[in-house]
C-alpha atoms as a PDB file:
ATOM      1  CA  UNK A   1     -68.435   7.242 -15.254  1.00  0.00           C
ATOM      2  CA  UNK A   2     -66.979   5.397 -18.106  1.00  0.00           C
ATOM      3  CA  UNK A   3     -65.570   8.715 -19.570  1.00  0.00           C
ATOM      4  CA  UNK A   4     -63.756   9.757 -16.337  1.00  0.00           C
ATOM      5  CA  UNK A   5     -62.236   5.816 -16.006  1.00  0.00           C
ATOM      6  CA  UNK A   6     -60.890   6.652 -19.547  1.00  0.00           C
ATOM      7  CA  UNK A   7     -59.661   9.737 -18.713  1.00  0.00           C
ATOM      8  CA  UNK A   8     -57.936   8.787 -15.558  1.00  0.00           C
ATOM      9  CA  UNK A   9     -56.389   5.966 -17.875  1.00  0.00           C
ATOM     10  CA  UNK A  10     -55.019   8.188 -20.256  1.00  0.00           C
ATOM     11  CA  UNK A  11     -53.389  10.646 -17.605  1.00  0.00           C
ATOM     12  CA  UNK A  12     -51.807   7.585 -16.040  1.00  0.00           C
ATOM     13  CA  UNK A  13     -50.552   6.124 -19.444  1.00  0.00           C
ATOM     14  CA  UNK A  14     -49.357   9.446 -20.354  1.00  0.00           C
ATOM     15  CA  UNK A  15     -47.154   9.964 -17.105  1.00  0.00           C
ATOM     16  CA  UNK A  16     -45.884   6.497 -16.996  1.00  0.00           C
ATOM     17  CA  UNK A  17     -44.839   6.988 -20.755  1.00  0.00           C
ATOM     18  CA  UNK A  18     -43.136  10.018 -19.820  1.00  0.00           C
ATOM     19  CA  UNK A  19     -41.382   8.957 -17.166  1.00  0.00           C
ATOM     20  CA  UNK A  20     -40.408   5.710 -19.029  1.00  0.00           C
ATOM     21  CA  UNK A  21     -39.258   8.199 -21.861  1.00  0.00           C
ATOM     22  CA  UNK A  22     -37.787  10.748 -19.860  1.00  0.00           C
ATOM     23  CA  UNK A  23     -36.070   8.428 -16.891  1.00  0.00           C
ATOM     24  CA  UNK A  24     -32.493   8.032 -18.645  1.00  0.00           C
ATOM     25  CA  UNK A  25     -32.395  11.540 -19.866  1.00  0.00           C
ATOM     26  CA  UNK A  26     -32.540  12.069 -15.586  1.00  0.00           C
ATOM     27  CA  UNK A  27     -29.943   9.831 -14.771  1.00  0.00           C
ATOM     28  CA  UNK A  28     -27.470  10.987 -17.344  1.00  0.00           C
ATOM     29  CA  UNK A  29     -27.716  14.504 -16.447  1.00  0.00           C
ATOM     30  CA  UNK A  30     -27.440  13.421 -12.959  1.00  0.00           C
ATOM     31  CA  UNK A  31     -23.443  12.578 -13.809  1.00  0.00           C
ATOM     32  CA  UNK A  32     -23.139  16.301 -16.055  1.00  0.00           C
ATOM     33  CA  UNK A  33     -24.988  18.103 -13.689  1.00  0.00           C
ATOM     34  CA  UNK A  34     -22.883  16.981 -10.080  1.00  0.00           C
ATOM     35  CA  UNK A  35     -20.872  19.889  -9.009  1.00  0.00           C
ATOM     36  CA  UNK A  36     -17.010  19.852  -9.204  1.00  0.00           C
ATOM     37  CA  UNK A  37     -15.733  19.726  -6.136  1.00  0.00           C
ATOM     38  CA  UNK A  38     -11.872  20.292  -4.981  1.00  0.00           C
ATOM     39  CA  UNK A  39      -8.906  20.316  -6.946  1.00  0.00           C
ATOM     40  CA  UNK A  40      -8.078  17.892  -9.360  1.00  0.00           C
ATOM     41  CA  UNK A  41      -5.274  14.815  -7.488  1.00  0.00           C
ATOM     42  CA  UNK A  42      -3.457  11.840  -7.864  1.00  0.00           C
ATOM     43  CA  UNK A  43      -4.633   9.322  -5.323  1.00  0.00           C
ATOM     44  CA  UNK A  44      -1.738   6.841  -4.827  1.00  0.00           C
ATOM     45  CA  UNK A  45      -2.029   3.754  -2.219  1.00  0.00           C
ATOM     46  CA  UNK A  46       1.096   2.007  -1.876  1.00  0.00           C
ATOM     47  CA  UNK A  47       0.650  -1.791  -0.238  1.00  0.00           C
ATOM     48  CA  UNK A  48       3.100  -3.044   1.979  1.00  0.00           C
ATOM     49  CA  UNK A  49       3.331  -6.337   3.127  1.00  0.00           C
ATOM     50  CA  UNK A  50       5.000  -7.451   6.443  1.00  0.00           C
ATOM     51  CA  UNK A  51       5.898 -11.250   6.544  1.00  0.00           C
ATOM     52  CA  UNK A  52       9.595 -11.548   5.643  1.00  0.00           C
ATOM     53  CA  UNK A  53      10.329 -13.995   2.803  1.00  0.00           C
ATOM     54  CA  UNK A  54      14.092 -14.976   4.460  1.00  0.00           C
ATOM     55  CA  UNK A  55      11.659 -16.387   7.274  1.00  0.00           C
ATOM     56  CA  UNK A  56      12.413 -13.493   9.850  1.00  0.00           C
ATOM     57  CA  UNK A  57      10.540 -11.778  11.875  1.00  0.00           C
ATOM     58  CA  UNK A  58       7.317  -9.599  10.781  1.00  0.00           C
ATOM     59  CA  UNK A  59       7.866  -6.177  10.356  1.00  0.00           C
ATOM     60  CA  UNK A  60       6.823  -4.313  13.587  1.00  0.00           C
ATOM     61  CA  UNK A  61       4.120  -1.535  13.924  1.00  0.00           C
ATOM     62  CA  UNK A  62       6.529  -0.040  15.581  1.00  0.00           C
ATOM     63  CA  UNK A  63       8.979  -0.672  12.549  1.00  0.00           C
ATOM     64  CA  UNK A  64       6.929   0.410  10.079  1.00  0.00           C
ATOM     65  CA  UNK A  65       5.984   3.838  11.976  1.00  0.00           C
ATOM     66  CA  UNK A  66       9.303   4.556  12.393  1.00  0.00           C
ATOM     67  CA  UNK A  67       9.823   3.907   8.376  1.00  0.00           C
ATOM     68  CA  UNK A  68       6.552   5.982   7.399  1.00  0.00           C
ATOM     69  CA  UNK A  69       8.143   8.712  10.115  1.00  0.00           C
ATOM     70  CA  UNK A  70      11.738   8.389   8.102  1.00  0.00           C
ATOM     71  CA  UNK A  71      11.225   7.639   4.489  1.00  0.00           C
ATOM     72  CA  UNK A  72       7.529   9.094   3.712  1.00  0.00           C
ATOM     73  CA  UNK A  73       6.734  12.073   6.180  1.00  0.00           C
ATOM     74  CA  UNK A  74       9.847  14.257   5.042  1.00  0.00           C
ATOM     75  CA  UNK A  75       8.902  14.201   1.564  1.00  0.00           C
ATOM     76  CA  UNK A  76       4.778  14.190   2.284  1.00  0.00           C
ATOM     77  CA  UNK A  77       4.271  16.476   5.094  1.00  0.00           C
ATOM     78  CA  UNK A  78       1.025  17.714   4.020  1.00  0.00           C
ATOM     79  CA  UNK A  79      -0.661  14.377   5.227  1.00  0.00           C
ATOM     80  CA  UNK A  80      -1.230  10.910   4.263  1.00  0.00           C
ATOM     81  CA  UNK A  81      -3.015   8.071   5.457  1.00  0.00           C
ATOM     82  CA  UNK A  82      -2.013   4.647   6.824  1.00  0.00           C
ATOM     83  CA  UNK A  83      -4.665   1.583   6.977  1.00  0.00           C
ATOM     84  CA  UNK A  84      -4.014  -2.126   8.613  1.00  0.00           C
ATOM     85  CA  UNK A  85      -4.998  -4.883   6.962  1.00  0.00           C
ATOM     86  CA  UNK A  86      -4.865  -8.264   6.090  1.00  0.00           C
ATOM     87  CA  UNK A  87      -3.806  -9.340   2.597  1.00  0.00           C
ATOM     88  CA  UNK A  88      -2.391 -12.193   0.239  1.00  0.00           C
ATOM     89  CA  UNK A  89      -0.519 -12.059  -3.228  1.00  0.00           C
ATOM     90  CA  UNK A  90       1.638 -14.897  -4.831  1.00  0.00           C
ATOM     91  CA  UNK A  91       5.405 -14.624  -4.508  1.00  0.00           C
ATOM     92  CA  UNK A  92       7.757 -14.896  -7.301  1.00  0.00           C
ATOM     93  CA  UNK A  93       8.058 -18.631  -6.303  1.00  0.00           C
ATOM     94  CA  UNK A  94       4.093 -19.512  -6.961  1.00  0.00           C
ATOM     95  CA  UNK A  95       3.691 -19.370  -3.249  1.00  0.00           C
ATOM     96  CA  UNK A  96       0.396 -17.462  -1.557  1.00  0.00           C
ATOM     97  CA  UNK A  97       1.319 -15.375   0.998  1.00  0.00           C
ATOM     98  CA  UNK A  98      -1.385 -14.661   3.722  1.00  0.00           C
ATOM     99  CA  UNK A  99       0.157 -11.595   5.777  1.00  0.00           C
ATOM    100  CA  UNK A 100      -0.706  -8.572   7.680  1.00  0.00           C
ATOM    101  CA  UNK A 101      -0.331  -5.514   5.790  1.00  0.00           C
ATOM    102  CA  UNK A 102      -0.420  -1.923   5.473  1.00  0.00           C
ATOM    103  CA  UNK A 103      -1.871   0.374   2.642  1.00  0.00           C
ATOM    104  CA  UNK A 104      -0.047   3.746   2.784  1.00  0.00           C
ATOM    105  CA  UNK A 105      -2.242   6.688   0.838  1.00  0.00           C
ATOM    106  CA  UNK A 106      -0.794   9.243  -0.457  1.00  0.00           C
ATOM    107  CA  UNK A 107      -2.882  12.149  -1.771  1.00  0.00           C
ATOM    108  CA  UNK A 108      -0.849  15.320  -4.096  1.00  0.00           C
ATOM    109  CA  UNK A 109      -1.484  18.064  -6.511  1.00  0.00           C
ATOM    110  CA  UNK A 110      -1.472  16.766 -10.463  1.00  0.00           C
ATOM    111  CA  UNK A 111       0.641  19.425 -11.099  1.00  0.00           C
ATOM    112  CA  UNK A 112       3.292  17.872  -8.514  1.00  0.00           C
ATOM    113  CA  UNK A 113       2.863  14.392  -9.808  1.00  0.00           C
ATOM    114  CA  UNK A 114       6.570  13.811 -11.698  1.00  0.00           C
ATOM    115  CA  UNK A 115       8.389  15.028  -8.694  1.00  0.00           C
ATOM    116  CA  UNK A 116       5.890  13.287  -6.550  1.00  0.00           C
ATOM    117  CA  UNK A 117       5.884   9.843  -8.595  1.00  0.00           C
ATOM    118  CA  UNK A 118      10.115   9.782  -8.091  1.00  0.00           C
ATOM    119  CA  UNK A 119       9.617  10.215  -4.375  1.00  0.00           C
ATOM    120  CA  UNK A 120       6.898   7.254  -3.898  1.00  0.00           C
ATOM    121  CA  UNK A 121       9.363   4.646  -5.857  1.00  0.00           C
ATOM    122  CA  UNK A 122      12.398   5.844  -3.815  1.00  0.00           C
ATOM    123  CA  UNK A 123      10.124   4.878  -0.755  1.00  0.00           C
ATOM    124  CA  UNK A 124       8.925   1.323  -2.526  1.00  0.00           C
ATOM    125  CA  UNK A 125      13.178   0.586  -3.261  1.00  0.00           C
ATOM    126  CA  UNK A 126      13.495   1.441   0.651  1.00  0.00           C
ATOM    127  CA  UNK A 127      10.654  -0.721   1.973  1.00  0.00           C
ATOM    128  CA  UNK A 128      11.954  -3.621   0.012  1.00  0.00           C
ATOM    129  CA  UNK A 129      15.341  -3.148   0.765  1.00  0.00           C
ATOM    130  CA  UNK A 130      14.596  -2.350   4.864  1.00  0.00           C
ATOM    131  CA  UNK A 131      12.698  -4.951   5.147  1.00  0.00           C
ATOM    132  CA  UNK A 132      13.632  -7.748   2.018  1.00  0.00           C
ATOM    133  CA  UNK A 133      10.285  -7.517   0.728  1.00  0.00           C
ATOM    134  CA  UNK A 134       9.539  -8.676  -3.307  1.00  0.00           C
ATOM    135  CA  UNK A 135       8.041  -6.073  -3.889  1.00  0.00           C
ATOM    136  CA  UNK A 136       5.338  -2.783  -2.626  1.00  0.00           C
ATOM    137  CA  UNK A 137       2.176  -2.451  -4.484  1.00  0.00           C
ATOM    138  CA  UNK A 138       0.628   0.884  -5.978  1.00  0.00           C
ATOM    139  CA  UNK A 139      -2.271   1.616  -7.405  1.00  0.00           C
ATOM    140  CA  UNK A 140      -2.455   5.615  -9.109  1.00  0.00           C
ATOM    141  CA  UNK A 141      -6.037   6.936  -9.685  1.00  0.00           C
ATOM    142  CA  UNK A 142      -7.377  10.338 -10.579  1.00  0.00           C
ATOM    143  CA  UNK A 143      -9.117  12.635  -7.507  1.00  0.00           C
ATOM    144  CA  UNK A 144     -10.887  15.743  -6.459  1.00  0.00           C
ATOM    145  CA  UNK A 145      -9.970  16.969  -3.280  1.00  0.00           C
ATOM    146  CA  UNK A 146     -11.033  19.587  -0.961  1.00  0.00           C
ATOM    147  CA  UNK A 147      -9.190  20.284   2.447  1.00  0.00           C
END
């Protein structure tokens, strides 16, 4: 009986030592072996704010629809995305601004990405001038996409 304890012992050692052993080789295959997906993107989410720093009055859903329908559709007609929100930042005065806001994403071909990068800062220059806004955030990360 004391020979099969042993034995059991050993096997159970054995696998636990293997699996201590071979446990990170798993995981970092896990990352090399995930199928590529899609077509490699640029992800861009542009952040627009809606308070008015001249003290007027919010920008509209209605407004900004009719900006998105205007300024962004004509040159993205594939598709995009628009979120609501709520957000804060600090203004160029030190001020935090608590406002509702909008996050805009925009998804295109790397190969399109110069003339796609001038388009998305015309529409940031007509956001803050439409609406006197400091400024329009955007954030640019790397994608795989499949429609």
């Amino acid at each position: 009986m004391n020979i099969h304890l042993t034995r059991t012992r050993a096997v159970l050692a054995s696998a636990a030592l293997l699996l201590a052993v071979g446990a990170p080789t798993a995981y970092a295959t896990l990352d090399d072996g995930t199928p590529q997906r899609g077509e490699p993107y640029i992800e861009t989410s542009l952040l627009f704010g809606t308070e008015r720093p001249d003290g007027g009055p919010a920008v509209t859903d209605k407004q900004f629809t009719g900006f998105v329908d205007k300024e962004v559709t004509p040159d993205f007609p594939d598709g995009l995305t628009v979120r609501t929100g709520r957000g804060q930042w600090r203004d160029a005065s030190g001020a935090i601004e608590k406002e509702r806001s909008y996050e805009l994403i925009l998804l295109y071909p790397v190969a399109r990405a110069g003339a796609s990068d001038r388009k998305i800062e015309e529409i940031r220059r007509a956001y803050e001038k439409a609406f006197g806004q400091e400024s329009v955030g955007r954030v640019d990360d790397r994608a795989r996409v499949d429609f």
